[in-house]
N, C-alpha and C. Protein backbone atom coordinates (compact mmCIF):
# COMPACT_ATOMS: atom_id res chain seq x y z
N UNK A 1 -6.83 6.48 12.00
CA UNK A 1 -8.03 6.09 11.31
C UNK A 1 -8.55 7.25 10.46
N UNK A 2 -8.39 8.86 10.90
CA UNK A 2 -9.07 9.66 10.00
C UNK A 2 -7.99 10.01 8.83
N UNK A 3 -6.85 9.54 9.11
CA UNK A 3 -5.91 9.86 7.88
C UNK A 3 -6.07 8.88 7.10
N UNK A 4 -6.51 7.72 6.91
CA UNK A 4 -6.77 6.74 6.23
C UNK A 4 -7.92 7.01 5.28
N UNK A 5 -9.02 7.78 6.20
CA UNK A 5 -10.35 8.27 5.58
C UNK A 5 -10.27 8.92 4.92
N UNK A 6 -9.33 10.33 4.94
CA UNK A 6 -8.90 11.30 4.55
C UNK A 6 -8.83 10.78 2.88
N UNK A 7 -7.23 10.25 3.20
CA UNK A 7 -6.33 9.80 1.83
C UNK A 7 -7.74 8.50 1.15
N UNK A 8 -8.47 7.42 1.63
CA UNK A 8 -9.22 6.86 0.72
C UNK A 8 -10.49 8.27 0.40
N UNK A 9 -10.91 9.30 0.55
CA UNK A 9 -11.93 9.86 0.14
C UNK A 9 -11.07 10.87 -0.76
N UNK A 10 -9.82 11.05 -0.58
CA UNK A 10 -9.39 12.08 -1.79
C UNK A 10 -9.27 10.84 -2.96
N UNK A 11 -9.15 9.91 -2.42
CA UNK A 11 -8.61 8.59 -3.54
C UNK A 11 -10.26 8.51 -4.62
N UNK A 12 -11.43 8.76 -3.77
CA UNK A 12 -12.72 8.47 -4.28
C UNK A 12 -12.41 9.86 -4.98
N UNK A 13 -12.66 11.06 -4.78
CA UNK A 13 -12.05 12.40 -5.74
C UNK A 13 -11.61 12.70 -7.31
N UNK A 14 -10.41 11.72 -6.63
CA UNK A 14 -9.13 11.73 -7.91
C UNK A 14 -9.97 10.15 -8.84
N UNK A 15 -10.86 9.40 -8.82
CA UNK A 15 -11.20 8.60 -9.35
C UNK A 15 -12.73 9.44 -10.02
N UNK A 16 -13.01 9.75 -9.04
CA UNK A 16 -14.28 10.53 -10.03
C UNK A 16 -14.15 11.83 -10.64
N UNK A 17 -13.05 12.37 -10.70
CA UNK A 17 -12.78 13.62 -11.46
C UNK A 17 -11.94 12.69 -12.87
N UNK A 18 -11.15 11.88 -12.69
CA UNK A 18 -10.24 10.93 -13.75
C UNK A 18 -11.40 10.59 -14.72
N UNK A 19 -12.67 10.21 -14.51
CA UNK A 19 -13.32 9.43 -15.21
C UNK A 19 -14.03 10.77 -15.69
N UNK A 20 -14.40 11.69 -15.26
CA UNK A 20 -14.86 13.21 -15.80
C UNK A 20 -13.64 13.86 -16.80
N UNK A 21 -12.74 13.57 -17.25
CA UNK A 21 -11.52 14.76 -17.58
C UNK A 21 -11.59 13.80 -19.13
N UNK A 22 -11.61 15.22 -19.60
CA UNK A 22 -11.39 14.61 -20.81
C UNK A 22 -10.09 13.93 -21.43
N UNK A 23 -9.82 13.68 -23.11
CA UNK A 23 -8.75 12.64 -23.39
C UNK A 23 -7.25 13.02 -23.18
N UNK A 24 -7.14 14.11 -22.94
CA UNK A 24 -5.62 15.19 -23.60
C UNK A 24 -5.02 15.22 -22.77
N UNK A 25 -3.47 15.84 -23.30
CA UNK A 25 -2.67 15.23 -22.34
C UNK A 25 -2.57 16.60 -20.81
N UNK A 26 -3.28 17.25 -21.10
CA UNK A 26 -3.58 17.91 -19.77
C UNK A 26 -4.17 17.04 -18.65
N UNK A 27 -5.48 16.74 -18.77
CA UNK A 27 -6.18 15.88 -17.91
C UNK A 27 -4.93 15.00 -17.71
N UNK A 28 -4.57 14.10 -18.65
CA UNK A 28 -3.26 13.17 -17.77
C UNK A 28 -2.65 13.72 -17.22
N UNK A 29 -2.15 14.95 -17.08
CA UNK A 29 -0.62 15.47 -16.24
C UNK A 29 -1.50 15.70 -15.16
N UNK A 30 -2.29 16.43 -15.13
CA UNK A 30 -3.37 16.46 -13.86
C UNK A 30 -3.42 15.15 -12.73
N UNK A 31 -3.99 14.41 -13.62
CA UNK A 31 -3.83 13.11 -12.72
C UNK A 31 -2.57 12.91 -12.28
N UNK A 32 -1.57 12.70 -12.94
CA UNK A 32 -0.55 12.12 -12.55
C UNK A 32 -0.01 12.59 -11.40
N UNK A 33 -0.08 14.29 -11.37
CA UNK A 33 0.15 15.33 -10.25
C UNK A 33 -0.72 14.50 -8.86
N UNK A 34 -1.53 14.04 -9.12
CA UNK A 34 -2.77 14.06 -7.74
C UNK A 34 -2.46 12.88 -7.51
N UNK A 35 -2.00 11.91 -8.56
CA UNK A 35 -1.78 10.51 -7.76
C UNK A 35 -0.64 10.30 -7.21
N UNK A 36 0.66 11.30 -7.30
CA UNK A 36 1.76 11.41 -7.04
C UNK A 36 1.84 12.00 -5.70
N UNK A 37 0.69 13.14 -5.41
CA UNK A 37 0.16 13.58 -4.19
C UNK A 37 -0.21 12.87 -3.54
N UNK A 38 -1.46 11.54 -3.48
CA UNK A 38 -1.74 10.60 -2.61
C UNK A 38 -0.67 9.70 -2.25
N UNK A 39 0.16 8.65 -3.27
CA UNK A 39 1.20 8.29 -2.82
C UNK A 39 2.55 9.06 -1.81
N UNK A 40 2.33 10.70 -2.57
CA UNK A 40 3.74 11.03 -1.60
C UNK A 40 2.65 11.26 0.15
N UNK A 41 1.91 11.39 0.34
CA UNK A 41 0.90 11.78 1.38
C UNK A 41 1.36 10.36 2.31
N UNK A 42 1.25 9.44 1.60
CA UNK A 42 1.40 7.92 2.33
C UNK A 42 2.49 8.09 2.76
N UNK A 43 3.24 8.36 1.97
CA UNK A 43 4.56 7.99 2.26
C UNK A 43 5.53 8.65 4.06
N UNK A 44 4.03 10.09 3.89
CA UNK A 44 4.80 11.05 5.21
C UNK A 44 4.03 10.30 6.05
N UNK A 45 2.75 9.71 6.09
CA UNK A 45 2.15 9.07 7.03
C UNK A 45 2.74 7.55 7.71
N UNK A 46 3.61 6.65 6.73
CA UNK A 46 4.28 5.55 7.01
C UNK A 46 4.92 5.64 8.54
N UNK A 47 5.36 6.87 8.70
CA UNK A 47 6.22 6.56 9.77
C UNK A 47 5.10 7.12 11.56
N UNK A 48 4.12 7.39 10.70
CA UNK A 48 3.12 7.28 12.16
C UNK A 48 2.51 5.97 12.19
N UNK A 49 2.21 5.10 11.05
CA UNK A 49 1.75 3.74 10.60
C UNK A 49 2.42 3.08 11.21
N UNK A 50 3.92 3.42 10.80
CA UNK A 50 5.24 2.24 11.20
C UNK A 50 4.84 2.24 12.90
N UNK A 51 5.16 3.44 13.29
CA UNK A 51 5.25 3.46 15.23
C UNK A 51 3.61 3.11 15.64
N UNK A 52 2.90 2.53 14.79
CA UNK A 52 1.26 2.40 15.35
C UNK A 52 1.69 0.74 15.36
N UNK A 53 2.43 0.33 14.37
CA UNK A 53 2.76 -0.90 13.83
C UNK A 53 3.30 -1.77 15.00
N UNK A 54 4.18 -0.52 15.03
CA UNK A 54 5.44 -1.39 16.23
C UNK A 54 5.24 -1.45 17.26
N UNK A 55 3.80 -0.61 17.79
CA UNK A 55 3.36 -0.06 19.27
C UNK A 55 2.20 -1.42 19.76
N UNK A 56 1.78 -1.96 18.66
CA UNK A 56 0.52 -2.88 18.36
C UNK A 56 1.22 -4.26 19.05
N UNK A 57 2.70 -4.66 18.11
CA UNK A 57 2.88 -5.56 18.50
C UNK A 57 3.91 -5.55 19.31
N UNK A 58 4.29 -4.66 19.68
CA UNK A 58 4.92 -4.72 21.75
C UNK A 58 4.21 -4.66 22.79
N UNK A 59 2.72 -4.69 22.61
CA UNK A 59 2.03 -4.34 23.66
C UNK A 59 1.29 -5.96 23.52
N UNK A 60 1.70 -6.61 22.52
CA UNK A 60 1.15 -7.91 22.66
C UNK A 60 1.71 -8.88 23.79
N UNK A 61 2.84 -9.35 23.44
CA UNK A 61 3.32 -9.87 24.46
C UNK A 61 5.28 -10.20 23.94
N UNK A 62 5.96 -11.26 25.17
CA UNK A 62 7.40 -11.54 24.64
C UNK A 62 7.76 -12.00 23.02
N UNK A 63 6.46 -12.72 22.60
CA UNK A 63 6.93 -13.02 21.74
C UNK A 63 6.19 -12.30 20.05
N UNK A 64 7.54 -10.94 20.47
CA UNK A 64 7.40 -9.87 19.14
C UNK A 64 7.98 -10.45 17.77
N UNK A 65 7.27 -9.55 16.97
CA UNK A 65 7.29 -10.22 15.50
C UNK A 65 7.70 -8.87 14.68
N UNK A 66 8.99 -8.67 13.73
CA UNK A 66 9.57 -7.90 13.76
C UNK A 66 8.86 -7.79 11.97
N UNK A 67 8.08 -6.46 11.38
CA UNK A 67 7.51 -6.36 10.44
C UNK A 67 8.63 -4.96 9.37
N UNK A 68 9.48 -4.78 10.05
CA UNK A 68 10.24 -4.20 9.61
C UNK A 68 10.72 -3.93 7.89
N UNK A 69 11.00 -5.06 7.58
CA UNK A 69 11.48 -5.99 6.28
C UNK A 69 10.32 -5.78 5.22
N UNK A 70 8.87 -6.01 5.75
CA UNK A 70 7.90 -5.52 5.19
C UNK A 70 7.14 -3.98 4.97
N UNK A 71 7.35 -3.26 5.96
CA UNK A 71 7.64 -1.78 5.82
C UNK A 71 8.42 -1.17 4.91
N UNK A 72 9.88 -1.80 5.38
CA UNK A 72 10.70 -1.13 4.01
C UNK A 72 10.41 -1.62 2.49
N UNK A 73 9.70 -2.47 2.57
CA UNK A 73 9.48 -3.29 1.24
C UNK A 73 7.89 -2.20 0.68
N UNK A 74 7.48 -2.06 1.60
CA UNK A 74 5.92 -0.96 1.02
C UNK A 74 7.01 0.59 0.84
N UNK A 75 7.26 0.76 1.69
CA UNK A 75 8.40 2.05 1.40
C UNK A 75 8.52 2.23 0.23
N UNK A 76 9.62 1.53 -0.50
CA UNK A 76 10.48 1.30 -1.92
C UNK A 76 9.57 1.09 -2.77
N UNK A 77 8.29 0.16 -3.19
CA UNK A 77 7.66 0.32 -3.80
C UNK A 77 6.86 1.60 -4.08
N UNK A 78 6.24 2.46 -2.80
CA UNK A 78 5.58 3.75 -2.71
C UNK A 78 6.35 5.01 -3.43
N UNK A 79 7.79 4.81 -3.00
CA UNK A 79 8.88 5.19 -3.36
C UNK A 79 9.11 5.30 -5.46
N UNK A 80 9.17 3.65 -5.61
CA UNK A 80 9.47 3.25 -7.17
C UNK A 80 7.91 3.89 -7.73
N UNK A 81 6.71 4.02 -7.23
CA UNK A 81 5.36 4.43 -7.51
C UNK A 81 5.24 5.85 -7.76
N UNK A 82 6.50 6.60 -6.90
CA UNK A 82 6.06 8.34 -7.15
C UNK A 82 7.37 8.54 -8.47
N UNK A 83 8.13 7.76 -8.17
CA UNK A 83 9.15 7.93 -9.60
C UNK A 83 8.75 7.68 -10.95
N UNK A 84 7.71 6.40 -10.66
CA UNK A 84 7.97 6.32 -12.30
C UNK A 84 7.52 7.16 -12.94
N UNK A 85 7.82 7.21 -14.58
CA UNK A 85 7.68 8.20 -15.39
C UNK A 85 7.05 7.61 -16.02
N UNK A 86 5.47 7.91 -16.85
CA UNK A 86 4.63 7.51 -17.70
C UNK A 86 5.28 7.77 -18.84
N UNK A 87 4.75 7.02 -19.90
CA UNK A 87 5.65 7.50 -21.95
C UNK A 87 4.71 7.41 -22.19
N UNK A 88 4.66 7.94 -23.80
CA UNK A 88 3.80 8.43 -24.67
C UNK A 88 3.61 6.80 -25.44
N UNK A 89 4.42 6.05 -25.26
CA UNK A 89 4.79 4.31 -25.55
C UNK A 89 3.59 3.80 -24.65
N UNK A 90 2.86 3.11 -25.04
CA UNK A 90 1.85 2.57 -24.47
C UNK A 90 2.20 1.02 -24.45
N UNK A 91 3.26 0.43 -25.03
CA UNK A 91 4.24 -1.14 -24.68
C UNK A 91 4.51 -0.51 -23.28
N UNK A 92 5.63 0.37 -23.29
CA UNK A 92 6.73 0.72 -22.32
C UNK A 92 5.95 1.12 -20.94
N UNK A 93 4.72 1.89 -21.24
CA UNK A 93 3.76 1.89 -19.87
C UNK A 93 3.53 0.91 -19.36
N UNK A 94 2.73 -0.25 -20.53
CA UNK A 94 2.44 -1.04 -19.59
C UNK A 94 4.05 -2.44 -19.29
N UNK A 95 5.12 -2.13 -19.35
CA UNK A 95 5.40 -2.97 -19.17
C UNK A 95 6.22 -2.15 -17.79
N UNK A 96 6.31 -0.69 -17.49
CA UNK A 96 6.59 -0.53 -16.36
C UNK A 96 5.83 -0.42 -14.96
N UNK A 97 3.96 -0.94 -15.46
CA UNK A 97 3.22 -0.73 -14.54
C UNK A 97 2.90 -2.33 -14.13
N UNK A 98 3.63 -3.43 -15.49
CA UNK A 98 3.20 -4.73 -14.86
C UNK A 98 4.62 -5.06 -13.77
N UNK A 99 5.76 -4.57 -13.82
CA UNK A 99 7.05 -4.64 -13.21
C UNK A 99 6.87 -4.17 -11.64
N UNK A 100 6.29 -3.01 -11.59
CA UNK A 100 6.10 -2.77 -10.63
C UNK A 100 4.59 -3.29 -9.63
N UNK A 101 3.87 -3.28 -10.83
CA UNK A 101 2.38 -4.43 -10.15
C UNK A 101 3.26 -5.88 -10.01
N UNK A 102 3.97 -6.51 -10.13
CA UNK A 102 4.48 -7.81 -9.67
C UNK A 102 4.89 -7.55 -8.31
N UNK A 103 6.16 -6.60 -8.29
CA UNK A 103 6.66 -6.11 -6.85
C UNK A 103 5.22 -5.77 -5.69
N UNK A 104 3.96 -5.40 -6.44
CA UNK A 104 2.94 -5.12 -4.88
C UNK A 104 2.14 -6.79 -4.44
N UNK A 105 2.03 -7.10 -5.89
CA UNK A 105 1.60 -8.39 -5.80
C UNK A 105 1.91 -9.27 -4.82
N UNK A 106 3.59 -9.97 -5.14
CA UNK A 106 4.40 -10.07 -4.31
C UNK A 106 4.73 -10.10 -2.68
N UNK A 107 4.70 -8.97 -2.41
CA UNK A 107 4.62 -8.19 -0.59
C UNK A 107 3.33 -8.66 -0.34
N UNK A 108 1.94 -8.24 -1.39
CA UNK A 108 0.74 -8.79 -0.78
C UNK A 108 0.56 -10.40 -0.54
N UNK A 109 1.10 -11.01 -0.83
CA UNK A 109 1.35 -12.65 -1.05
C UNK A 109 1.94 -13.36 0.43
N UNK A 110 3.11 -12.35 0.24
CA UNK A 110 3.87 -12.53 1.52
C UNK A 110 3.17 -12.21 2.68
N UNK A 111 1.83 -11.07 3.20
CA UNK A 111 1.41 -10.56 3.94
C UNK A 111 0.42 -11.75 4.10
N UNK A 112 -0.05 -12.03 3.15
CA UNK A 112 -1.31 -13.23 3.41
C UNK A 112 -0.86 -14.60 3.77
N UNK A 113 0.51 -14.49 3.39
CA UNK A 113 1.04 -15.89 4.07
C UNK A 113 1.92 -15.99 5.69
N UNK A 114 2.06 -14.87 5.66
CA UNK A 114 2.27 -14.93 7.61
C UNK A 114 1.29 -14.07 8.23
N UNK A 115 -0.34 -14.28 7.70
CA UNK A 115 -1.46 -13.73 8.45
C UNK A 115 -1.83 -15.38 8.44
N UNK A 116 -1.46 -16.32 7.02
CA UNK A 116 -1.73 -17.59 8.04
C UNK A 116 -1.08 -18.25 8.71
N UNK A 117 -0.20 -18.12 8.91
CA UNK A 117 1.04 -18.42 9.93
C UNK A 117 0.49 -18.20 11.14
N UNK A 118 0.39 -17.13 11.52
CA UNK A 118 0.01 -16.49 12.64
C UNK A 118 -1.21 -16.68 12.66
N UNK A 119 -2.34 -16.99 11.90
CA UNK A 119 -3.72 -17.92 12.42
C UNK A 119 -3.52 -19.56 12.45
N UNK A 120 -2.59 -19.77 12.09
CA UNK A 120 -2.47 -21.09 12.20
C UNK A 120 -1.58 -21.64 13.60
N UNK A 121 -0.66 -20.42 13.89
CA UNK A 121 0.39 -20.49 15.26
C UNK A 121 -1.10 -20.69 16.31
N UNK A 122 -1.96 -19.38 16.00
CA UNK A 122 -3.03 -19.43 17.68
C UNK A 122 -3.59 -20.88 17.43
N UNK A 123 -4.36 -21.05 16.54
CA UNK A 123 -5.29 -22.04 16.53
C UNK A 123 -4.47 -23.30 16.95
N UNK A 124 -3.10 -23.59 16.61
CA UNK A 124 -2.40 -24.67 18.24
C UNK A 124 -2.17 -24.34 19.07
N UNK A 125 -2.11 -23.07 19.29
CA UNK A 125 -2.10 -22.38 20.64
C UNK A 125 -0.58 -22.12 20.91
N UNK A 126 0.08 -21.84 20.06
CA UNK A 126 1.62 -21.41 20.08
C UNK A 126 1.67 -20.02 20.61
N UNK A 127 0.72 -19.41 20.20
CA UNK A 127 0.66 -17.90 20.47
C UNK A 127 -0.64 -17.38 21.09
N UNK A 128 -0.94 -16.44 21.84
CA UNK A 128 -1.96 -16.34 22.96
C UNK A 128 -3.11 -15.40 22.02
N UNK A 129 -3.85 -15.14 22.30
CA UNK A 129 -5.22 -14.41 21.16
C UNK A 129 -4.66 -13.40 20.66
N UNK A 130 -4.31 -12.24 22.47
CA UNK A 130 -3.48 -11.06 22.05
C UNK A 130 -2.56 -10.74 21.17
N UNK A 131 -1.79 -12.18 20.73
CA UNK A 131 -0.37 -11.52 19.95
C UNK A 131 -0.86 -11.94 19.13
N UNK A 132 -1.80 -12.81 18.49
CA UNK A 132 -1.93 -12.98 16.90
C UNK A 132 -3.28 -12.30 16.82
N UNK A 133 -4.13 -10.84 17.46
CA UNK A 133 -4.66 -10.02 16.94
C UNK A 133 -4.16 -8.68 16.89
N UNK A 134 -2.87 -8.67 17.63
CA UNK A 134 -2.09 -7.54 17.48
C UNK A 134 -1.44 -7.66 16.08
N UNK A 135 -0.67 -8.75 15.82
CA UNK A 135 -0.18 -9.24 14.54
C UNK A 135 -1.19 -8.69 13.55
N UNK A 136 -2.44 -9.43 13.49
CA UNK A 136 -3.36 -9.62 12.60
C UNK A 136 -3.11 -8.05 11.67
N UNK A 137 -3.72 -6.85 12.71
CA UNK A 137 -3.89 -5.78 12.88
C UNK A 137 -2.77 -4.63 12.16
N UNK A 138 -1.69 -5.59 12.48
CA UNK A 138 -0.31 -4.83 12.05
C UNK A 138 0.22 -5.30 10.61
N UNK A 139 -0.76 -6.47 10.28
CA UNK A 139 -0.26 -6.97 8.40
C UNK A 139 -2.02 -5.96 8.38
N UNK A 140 -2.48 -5.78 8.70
CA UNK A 140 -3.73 -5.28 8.00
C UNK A 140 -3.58 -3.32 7.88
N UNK A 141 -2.64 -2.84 8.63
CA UNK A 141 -2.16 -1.51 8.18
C UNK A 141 -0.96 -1.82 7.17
N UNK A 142 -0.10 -2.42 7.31
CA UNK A 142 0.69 -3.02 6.44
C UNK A 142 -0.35 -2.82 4.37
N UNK A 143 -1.17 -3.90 5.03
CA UNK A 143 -1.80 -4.24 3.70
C UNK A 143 -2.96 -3.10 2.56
N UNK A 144 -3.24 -2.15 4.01
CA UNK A 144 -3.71 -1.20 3.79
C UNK A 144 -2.96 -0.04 2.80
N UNK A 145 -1.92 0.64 3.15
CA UNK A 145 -0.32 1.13 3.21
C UNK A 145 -0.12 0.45 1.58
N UNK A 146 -0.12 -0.79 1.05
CA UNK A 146 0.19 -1.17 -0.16
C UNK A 146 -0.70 -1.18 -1.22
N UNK A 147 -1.91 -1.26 -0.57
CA UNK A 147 -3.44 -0.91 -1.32
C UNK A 147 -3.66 0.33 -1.92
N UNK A 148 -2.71 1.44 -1.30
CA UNK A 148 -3.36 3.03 -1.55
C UNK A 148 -1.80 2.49 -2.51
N UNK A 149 -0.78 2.36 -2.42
CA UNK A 149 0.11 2.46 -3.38
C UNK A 149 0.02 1.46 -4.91
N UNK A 150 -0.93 0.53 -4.49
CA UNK A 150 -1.34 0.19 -5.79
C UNK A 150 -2.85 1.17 -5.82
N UNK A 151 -3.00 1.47 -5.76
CA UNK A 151 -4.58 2.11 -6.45
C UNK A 151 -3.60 3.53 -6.84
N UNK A 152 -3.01 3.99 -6.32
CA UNK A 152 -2.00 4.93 -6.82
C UNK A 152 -1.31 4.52 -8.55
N UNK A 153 -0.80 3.15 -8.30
CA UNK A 153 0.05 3.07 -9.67
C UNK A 153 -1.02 2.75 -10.74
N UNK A 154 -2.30 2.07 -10.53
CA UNK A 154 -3.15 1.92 -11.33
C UNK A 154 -3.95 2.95 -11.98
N UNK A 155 -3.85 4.44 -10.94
CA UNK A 155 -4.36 5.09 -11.60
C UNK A 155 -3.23 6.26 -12.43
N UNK A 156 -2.01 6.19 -12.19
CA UNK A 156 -0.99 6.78 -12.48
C UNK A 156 -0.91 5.98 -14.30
N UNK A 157 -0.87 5.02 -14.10
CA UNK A 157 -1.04 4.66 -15.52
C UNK A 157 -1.86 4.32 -16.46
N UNK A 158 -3.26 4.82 -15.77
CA UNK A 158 -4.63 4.85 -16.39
C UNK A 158 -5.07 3.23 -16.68
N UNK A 159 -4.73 2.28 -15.47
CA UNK A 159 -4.51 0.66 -16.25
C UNK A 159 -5.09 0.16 -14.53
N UNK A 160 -6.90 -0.63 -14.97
CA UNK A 160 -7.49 -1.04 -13.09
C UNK A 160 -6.91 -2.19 -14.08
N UNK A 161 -6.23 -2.92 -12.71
CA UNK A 161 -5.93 -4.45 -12.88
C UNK A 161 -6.64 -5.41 -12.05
């Protein structure tokens, strides 16, 4: 929880110094440096996320739900997020920040559709409170985890969507 605080209050930082810096291409390399820092920051934290992830929903009950597939999928994006390379092409920016905003879009879509799965499993009672608030809990670090990597690419390419 305080690394979360941490990385969203440097995130409040790097948003109110961005909107202070003037037009040139210093201030941009600046940014780009700091948002490349918050994303790579996530990226070392994933794997205490991942084992918080996996710890959440084994302690629920037999019937575990394997989020794996979706981890590696925030991974690769966090991943494709510290790579890309901004251009002086303002087409080519934005058409590599809508490519990769589809890919977060996407995972987030998927996350909201087996959070209703899994509110829709308890509410017939397929699954017991415990495992679909352990679940709940584990798409909501999940969703968290993809949130800092889009507020990352949005500000990496100077573009709130």
């Amino acid at each position: 929880m305080k690394k979360i605080l941490v990385v969203l209050f440097s995130l409040t930082l790097i948003f109110a110094f961005t909107g202070c810096a003037s037009s040139n291409n210093k201030a941009a390399e600046d940014t780009e440096t700091k948002t490349q820092e918050v994303v790579t920051s996530n990226a070392d934290d994933n794997d205490n996320n991942i084992s918080n992830t996996e710890n959440a929903v084994e302690n629920a009950n037999e019937k575990d739900y394997d989020f794996s597939s979706y981890e590696n999928d925030i991974r690769n994006i966090t991943k494709s997020v510290n790579d890309a390379k901004t251009s002086t092409n303002a087409s080519e920016n934005h058409e590599q920040f809508y490519a990769l905003k589809k890919k977060v879009d996407a995972v987030d879509d998927e996350l909201d559709k087996l959070d209703d799965e899994f509110e829709y499993a308890y509410q017939m009672k397929k699954i017991s409170f415990e495992t679909y608030k352990a679940r709940e809990r584990a798409i909501e670090k999940l969703e968290d985890e993809l949130e800092l990597a889009e507020e990352a690419l949005e500000n990496k390419y100077g573009i709130d969507d």
